[in-house]
PDB file of N, CA and C in Angstrom:
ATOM      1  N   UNK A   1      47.332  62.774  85.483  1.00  0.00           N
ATOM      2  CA  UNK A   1      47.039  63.067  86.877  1.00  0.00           C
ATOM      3  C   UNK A   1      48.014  62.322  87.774  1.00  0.00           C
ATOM      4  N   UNK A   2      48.363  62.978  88.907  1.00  0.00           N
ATOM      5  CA  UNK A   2      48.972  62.012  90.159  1.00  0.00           C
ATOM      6  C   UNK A   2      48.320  60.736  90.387  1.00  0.00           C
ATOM      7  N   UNK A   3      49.592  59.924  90.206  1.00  0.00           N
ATOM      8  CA  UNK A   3      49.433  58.346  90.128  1.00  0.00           C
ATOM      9  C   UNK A   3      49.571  58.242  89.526  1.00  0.00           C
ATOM     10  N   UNK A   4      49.728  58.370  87.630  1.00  0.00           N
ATOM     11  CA  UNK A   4      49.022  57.766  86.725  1.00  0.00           C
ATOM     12  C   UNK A   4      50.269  57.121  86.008  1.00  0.00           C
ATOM     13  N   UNK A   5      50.684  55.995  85.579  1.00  0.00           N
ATOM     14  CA  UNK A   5      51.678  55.296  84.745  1.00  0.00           C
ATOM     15  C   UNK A   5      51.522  54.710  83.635  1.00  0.00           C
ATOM     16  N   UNK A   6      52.228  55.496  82.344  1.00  0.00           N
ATOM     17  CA  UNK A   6      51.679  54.672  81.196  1.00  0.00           C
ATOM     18  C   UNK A   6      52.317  53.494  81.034  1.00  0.00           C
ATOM     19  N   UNK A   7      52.452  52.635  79.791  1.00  0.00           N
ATOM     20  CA  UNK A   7      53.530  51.419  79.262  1.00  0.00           C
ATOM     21  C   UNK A   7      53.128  51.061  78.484  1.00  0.00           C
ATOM     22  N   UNK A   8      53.766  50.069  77.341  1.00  0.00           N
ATOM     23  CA  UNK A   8      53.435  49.975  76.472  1.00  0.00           C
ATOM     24  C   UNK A   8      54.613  48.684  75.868  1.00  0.00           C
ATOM     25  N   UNK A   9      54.642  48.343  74.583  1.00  0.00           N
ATOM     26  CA  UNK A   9      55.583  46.847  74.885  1.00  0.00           C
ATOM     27  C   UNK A   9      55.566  46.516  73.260  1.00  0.00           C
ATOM     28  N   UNK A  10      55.835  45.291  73.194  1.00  0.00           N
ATOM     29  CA  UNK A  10      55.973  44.149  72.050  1.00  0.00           C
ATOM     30  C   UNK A  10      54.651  44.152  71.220  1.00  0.00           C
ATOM     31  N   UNK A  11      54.164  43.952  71.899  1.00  0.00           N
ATOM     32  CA  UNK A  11      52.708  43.853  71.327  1.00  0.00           C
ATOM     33  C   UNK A  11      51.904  44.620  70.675  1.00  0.00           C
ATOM     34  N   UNK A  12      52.352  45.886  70.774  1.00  0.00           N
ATOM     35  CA  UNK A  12      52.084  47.356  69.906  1.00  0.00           C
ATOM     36  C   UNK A  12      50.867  47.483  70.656  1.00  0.00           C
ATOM     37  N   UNK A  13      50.863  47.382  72.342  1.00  0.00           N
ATOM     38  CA  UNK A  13      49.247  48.170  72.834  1.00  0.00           C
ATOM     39  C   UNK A  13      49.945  48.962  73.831  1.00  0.00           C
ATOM     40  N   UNK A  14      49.215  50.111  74.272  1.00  0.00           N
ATOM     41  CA  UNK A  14      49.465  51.271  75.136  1.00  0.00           C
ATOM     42  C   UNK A  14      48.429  51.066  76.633  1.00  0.00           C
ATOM     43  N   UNK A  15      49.129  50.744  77.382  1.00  0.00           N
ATOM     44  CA  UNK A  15      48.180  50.991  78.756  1.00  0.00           C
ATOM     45  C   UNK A  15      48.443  51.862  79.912  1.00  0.00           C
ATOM     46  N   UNK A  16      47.561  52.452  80.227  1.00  0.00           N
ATOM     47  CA  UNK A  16      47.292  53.251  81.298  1.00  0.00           C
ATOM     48  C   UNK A  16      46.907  52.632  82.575  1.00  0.00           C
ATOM     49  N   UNK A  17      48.053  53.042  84.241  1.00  0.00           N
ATOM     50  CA  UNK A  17      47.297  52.220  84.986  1.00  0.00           C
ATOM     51  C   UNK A  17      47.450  53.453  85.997  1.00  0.00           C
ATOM     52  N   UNK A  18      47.103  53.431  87.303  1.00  0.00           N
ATOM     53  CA  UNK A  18      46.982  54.231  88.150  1.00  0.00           C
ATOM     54  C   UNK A  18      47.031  53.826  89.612  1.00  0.00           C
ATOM     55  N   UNK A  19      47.499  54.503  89.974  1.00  0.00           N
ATOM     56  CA  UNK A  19      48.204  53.902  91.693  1.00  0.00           C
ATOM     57  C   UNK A  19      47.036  53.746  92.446  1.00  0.00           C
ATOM     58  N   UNK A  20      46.248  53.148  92.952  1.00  0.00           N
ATOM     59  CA  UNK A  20      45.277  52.901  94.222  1.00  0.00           C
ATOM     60  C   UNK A  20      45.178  54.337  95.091  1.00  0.00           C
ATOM     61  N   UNK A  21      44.192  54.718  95.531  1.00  0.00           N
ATOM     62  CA  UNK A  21      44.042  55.754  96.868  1.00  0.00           C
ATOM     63  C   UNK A  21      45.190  54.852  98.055  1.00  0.00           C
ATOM     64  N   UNK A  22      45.020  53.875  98.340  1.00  0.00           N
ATOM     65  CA  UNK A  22      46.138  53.411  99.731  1.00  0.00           C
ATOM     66  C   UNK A  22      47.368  53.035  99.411  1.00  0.00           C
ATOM     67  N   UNK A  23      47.724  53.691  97.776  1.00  0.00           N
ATOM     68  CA  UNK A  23      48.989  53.038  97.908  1.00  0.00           C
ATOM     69  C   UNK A  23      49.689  52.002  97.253  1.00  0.00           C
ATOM     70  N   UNK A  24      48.425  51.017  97.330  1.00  0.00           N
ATOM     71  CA  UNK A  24      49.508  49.387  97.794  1.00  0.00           C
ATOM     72  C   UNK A  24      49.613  48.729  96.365  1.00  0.00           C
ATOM     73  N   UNK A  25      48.742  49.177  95.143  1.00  0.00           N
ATOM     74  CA  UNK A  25      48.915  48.831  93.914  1.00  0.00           C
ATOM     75  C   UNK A  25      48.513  49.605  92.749  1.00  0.00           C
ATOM     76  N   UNK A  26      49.072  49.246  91.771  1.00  0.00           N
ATOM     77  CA  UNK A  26      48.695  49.639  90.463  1.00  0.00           C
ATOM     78  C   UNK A  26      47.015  49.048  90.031  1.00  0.00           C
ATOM     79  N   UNK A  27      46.289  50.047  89.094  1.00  0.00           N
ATOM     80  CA  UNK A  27      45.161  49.041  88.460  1.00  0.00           C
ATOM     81  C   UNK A  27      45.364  49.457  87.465  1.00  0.00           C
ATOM     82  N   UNK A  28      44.835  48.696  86.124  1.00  0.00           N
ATOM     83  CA  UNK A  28      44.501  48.952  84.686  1.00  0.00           C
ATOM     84  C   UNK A  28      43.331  50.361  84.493  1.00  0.00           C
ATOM     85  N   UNK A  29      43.664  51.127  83.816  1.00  0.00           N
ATOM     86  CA  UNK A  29      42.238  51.830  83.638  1.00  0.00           C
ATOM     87  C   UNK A  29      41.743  51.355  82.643  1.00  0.00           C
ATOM     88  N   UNK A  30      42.827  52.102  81.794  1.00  0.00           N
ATOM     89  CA  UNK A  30      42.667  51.364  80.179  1.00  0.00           C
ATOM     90  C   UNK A  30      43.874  51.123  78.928  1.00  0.00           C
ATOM     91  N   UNK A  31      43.071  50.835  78.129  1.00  0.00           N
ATOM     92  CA  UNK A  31      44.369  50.045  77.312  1.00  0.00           C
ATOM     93  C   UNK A  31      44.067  50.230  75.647  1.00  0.00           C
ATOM     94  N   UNK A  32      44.903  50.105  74.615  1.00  0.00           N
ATOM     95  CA  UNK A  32      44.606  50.885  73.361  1.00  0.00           C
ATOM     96  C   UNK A  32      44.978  49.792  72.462  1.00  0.00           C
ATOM     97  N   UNK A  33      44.800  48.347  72.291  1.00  0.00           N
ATOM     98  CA  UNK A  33      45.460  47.378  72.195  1.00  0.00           C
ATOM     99  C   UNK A  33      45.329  47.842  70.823  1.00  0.00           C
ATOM    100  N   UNK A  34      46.532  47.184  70.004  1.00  0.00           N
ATOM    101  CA  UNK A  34      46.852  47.424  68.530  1.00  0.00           C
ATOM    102  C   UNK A  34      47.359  48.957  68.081  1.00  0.00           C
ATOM    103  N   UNK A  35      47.922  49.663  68.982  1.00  0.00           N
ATOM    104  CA  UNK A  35      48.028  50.881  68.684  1.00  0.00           C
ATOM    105  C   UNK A  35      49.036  50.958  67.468  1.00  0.00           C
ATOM    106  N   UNK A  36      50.106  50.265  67.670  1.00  0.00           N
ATOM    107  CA  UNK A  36      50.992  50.237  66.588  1.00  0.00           C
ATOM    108  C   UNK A  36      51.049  48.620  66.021  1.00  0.00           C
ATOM    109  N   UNK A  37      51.977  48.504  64.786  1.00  0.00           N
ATOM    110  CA  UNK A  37      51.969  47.255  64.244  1.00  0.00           C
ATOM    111  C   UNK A  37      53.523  46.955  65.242  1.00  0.00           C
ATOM    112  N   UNK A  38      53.373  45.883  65.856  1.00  0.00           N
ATOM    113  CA  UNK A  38      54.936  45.788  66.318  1.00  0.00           C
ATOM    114  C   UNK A  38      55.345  46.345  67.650  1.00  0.00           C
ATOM    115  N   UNK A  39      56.649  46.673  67.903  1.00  0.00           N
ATOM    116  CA  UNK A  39      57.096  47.009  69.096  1.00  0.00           C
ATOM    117  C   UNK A  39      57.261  48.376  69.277  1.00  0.00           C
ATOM    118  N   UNK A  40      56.719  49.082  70.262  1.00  0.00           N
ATOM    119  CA  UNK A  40      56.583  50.275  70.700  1.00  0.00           C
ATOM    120  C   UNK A  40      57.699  50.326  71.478  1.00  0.00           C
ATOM    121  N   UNK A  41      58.430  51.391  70.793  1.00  0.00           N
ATOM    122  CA  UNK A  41      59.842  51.643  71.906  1.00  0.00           C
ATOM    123  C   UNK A  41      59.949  53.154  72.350  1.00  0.00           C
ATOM    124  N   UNK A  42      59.054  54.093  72.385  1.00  0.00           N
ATOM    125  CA  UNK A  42      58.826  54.766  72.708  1.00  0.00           C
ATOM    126  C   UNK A  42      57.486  55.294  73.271  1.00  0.00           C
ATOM    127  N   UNK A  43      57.713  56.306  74.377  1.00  0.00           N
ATOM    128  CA  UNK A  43      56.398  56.650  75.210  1.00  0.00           C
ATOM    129  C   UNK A  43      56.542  57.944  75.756  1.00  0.00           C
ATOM    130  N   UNK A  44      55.539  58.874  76.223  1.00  0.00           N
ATOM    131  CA  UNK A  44      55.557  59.937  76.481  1.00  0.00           C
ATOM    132  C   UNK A  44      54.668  60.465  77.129  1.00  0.00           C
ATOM    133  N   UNK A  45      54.105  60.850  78.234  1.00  0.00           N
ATOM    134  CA  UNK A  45      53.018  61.075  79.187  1.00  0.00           C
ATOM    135  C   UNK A  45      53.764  62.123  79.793  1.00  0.00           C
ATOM    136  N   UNK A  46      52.584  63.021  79.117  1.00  0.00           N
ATOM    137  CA  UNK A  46      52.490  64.394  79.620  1.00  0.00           C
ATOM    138  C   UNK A  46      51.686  64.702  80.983  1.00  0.00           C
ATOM    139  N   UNK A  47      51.564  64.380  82.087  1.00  0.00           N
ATOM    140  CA  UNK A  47      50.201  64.704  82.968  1.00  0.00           C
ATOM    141  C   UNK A  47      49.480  65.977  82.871  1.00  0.00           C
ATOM    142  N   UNK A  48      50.058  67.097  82.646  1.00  0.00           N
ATOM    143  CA  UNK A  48      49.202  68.408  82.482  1.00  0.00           C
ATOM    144  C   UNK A  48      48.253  68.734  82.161  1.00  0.00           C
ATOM    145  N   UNK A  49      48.631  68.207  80.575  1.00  0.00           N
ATOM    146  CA  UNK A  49      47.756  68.351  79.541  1.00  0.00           C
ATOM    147  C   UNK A  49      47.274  67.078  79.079  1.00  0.00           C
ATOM    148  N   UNK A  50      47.587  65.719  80.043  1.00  0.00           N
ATOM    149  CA  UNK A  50      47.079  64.575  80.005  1.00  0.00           C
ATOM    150  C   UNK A  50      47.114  63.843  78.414  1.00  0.00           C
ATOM    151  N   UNK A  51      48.178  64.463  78.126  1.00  0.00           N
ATOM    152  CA  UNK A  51      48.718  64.078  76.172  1.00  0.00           C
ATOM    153  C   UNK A  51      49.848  63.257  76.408  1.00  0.00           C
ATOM    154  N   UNK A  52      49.506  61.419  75.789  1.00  0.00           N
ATOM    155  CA  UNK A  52      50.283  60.567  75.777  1.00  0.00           C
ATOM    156  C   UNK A  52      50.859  60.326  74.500  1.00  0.00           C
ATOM    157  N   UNK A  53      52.248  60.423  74.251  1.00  0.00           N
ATOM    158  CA  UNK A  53      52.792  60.020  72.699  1.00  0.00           C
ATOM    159  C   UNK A  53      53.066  58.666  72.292  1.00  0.00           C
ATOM    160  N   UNK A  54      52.882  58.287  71.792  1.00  0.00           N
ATOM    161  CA  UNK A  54      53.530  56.549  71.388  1.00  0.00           C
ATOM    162  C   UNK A  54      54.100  56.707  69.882  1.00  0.00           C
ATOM    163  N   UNK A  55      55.200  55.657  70.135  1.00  0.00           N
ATOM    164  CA  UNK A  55      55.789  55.781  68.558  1.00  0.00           C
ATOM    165  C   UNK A  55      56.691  54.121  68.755  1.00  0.00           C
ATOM    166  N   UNK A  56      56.765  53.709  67.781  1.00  0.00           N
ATOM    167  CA  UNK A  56      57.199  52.440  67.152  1.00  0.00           C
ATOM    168  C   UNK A  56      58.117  52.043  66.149  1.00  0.00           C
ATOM    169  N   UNK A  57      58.148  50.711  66.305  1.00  0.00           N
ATOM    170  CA  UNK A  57      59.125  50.332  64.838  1.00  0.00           C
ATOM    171  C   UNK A  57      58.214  50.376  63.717  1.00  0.00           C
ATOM    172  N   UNK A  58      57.066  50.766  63.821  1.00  0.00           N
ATOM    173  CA  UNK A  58      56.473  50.653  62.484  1.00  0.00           C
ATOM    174  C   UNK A  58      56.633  52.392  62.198  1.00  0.00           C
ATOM    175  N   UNK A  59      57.204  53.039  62.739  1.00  0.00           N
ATOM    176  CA  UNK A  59      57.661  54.370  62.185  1.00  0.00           C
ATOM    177  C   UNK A  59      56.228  55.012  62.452  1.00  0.00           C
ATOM    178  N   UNK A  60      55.822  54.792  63.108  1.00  0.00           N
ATOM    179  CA  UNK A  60      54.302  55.733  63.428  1.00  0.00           C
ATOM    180  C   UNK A  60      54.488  56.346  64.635  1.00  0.00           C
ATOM    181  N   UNK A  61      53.813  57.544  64.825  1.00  0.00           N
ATOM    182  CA  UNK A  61      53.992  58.239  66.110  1.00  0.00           C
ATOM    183  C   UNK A  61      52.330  58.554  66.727  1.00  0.00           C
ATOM    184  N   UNK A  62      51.994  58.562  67.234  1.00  0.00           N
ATOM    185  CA  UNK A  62      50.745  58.366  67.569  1.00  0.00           C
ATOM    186  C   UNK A  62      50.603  59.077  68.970  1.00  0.00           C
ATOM    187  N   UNK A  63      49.407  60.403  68.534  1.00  0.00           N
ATOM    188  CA  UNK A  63      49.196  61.503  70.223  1.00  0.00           C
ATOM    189  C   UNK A  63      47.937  61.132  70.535  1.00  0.00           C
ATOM    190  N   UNK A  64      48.208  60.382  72.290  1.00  0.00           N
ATOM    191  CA  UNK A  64      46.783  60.475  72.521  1.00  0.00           C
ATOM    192  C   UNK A  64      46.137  61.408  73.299  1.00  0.00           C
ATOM    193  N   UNK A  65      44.788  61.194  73.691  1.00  0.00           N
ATOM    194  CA  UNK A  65      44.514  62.541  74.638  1.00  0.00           C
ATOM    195  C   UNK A  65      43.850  61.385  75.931  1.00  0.00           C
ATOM    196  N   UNK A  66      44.355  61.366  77.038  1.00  0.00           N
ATOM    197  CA  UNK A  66      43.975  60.613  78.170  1.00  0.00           C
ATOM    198  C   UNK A  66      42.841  61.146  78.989  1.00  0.00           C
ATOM    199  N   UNK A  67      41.575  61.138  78.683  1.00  0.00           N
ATOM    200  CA  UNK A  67      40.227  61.797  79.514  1.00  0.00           C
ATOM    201  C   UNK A  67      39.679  60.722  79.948  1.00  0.00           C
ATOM    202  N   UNK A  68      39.036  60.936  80.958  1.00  0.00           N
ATOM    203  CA  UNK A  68      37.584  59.818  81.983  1.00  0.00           C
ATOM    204  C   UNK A  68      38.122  58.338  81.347  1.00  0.00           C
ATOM    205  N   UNK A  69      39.054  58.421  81.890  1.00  0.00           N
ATOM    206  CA  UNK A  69      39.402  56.701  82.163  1.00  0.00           C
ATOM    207  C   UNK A  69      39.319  56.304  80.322  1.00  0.00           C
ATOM    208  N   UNK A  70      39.906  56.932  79.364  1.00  0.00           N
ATOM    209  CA  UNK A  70      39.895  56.615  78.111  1.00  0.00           C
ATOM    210  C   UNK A  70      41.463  57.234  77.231  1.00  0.00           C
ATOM    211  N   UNK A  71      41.254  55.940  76.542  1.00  0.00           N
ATOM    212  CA  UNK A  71      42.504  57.272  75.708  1.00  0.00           C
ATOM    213  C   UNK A  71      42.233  57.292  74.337  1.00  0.00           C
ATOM    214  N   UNK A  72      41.836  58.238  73.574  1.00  0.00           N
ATOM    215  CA  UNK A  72      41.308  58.919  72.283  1.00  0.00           C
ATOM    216  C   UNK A  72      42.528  59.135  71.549  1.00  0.00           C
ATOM    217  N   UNK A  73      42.592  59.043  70.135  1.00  0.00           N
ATOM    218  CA  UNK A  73      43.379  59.570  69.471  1.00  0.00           C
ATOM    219  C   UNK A  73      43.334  60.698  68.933  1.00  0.00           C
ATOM    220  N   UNK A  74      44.402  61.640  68.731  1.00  0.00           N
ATOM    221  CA  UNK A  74      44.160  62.997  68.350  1.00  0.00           C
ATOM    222  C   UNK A  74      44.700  63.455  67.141  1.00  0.00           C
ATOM    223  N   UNK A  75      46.049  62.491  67.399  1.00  0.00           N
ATOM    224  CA  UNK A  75      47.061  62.730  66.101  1.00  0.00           C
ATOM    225  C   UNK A  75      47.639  61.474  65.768  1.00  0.00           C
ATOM    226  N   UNK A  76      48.442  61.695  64.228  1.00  0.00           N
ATOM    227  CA  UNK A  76      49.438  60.810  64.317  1.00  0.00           C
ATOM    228  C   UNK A  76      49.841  60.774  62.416  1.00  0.00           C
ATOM    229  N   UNK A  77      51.536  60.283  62.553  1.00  0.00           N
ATOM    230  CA  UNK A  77      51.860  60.317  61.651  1.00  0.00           C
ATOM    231  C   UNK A  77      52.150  59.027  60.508  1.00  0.00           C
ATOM    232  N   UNK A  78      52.611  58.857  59.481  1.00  0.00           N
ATOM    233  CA  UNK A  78      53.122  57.426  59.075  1.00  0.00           C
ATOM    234  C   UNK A  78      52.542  57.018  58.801  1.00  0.00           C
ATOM    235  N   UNK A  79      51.182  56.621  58.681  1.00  0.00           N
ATOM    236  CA  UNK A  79      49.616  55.987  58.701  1.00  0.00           C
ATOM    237  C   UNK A  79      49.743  55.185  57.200  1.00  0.00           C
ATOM    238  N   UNK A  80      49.887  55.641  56.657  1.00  0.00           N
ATOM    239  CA  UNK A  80      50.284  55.714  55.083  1.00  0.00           C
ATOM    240  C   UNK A  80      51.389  54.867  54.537  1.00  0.00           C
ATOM    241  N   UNK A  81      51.510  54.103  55.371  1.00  0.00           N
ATOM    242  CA  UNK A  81      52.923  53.155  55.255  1.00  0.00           C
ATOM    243  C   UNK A  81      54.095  54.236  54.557  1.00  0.00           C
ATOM    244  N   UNK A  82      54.155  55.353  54.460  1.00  0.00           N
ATOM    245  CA  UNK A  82      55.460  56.250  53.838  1.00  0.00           C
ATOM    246  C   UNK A  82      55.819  57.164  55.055  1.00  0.00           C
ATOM    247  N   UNK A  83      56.231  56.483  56.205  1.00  0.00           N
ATOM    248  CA  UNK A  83      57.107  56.819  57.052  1.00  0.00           C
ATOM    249  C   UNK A  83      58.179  57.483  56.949  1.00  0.00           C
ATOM    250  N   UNK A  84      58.371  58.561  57.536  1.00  0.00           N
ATOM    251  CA  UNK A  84      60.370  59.004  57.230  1.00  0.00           C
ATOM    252  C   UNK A  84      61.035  58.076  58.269  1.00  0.00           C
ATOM    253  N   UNK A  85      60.700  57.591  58.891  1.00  0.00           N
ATOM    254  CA  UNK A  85      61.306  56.662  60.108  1.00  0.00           C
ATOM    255  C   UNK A  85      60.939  55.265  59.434  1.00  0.00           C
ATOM    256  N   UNK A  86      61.807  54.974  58.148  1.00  0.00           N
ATOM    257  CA  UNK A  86      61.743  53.652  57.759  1.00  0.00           C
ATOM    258  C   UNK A  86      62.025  52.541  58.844  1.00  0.00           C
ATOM    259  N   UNK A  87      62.984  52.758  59.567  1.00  0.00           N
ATOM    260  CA  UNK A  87      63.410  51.496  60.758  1.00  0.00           C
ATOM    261  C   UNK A  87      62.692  51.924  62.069  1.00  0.00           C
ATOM    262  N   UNK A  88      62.126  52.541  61.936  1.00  0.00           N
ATOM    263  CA  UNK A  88      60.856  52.944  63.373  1.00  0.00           C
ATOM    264  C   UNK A  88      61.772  54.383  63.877  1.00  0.00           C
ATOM    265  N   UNK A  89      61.344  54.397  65.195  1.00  0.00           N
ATOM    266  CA  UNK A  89      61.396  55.626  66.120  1.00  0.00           C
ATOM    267  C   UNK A  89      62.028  55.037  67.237  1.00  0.00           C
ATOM    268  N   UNK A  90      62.629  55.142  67.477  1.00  0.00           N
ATOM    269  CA  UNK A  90      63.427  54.793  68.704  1.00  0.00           C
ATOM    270  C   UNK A  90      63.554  55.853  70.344  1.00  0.00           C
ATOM    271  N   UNK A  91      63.236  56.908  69.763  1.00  0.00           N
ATOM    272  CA  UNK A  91      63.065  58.187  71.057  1.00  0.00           C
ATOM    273  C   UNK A  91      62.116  59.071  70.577  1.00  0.00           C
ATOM    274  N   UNK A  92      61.733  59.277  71.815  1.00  0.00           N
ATOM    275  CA  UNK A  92      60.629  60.502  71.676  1.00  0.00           C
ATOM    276  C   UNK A  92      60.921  61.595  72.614  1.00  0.00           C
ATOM    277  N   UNK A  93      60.100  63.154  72.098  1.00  0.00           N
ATOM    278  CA  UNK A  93      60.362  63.606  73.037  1.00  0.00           C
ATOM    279  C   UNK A  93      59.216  64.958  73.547  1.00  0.00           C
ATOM    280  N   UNK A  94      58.064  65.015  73.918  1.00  0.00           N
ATOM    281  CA  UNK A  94      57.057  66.414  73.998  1.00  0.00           C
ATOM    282  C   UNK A  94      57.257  67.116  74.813  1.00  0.00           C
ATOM    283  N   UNK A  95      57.634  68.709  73.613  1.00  0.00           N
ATOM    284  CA  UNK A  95      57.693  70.139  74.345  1.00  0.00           C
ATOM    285  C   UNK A  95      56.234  70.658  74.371  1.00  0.00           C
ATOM    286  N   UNK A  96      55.623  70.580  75.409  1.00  0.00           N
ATOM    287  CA  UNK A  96      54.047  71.168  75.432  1.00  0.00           C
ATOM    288  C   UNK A  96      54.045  72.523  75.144  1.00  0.00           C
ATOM    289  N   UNK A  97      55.410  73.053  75.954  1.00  0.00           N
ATOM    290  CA  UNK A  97      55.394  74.561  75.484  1.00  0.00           C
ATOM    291  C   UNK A  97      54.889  75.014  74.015  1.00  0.00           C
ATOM    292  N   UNK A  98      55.587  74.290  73.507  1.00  0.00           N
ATOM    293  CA  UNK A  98      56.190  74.757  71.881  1.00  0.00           C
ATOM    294  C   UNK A  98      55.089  73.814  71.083  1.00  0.00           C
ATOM    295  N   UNK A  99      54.430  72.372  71.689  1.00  0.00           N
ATOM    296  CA  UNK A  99      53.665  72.127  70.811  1.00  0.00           C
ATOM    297  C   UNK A  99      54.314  71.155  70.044  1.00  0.00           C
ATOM    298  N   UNK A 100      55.527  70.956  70.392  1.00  0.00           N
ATOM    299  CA  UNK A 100      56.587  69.668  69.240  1.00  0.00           C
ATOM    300  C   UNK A 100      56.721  68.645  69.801  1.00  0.00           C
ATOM    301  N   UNK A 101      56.765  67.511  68.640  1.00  0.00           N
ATOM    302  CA  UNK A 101      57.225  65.995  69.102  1.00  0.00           C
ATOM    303  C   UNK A 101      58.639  65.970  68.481  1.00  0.00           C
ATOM    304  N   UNK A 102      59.850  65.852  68.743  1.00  0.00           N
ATOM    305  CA  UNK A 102      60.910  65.391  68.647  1.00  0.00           C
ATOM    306  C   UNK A 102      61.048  64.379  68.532  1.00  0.00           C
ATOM    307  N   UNK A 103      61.149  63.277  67.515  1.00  0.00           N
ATOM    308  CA  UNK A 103      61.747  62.096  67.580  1.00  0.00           C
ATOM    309  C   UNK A 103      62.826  61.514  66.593  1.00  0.00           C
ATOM    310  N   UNK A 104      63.546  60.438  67.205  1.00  0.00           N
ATOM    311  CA  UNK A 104      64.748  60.122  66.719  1.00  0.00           C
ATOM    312  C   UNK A 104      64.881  58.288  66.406  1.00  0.00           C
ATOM    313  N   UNK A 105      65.576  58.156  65.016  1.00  0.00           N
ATOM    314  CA  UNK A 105      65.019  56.930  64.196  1.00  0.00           C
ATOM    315  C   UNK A 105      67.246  56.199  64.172  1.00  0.00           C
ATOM    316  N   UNK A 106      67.106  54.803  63.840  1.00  0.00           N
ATOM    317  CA  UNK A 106      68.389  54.535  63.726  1.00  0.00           C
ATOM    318  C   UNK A 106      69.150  55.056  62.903  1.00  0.00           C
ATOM    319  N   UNK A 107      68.719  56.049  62.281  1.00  0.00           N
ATOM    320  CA  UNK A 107      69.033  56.803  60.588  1.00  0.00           C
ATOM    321  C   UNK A 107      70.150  58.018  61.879  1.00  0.00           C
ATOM    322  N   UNK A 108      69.940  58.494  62.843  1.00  0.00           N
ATOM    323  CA  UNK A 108      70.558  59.319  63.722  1.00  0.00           C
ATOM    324  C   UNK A 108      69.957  61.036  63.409  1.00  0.00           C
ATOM    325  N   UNK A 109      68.809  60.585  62.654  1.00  0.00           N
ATOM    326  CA  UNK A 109      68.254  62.463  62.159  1.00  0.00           C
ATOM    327  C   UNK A 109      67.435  62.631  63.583  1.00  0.00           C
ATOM    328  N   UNK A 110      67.061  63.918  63.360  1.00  0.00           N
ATOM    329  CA  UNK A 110      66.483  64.309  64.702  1.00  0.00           C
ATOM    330  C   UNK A 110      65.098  64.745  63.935  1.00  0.00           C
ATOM    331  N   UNK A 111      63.673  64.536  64.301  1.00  0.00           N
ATOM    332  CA  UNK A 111      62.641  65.135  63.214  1.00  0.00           C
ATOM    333  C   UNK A 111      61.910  65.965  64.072  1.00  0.00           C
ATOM    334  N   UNK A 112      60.831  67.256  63.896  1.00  0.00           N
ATOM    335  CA  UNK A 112      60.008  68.088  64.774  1.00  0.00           C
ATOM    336  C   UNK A 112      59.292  67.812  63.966  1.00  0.00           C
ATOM    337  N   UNK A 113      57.816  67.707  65.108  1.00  0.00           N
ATOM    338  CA  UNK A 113      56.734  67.453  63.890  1.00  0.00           C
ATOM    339  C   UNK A 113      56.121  68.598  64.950  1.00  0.00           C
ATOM    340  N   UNK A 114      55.231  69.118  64.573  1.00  0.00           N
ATOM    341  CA  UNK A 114      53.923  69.898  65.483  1.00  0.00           C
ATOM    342  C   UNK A 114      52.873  69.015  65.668  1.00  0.00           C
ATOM    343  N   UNK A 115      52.206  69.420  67.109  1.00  0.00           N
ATOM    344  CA  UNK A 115      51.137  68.518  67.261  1.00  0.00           C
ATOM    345  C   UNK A 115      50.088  69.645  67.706  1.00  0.00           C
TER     346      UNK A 115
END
């Protein structure tokens, strides 16, 4: 929705904050702490369809779904410690059209996953 800013960091947690009605600041809504093991260097906030991507050096890619001040998980890959993104994920990228996550690892491959 208008306002809404994700981020995410070192710490492998994902937060959601949202601009004030006047303006003058950001607040926390919510937050997904431990989403990944490690540093999240990628992010992806869709507002439309309110579908946030996260992906990491732990080679996991992780779709959330952002409803009533929450963020749910829907998808996600790697889970299994047998990652194709042995050195993590470094870019992301969601075509809502098409339904694909694009992401790209230091290996220089390009991967489509469907979500």
């Amino acid at each position: 929705s208008s306002g809404t800013v994700a981020g995410a960091g070192l710490d492998g947690s994902v937060h959601v904050w949202r601009l004030q009605e006047d303006g003058s600041a950001l607040r926390t809504v919510c937050s997904a702490v431990e989403a990944h093991q490690g540093w999240i260097r990628a992010l992806s906030y869709h507002a439309p369809t309110r579908i946030l991507i996260s992906a990491g050096e732990d080679g996991v890619l992780r779709m959330w779904k952002f409803n009533n001040e929450e963020l749910t998980p829907i998808a996600s890959t790697g889970d299994d410690g047998d990652s194709s993104e042995t050195d993590g994920i470094l870019a992301l990228q969601y075509q809502s059209s098409d339904q694909l996550v694009l992401s790209s690892g230091s290996d220089g491959a390009i991967r489509v996953w469907r979500s």
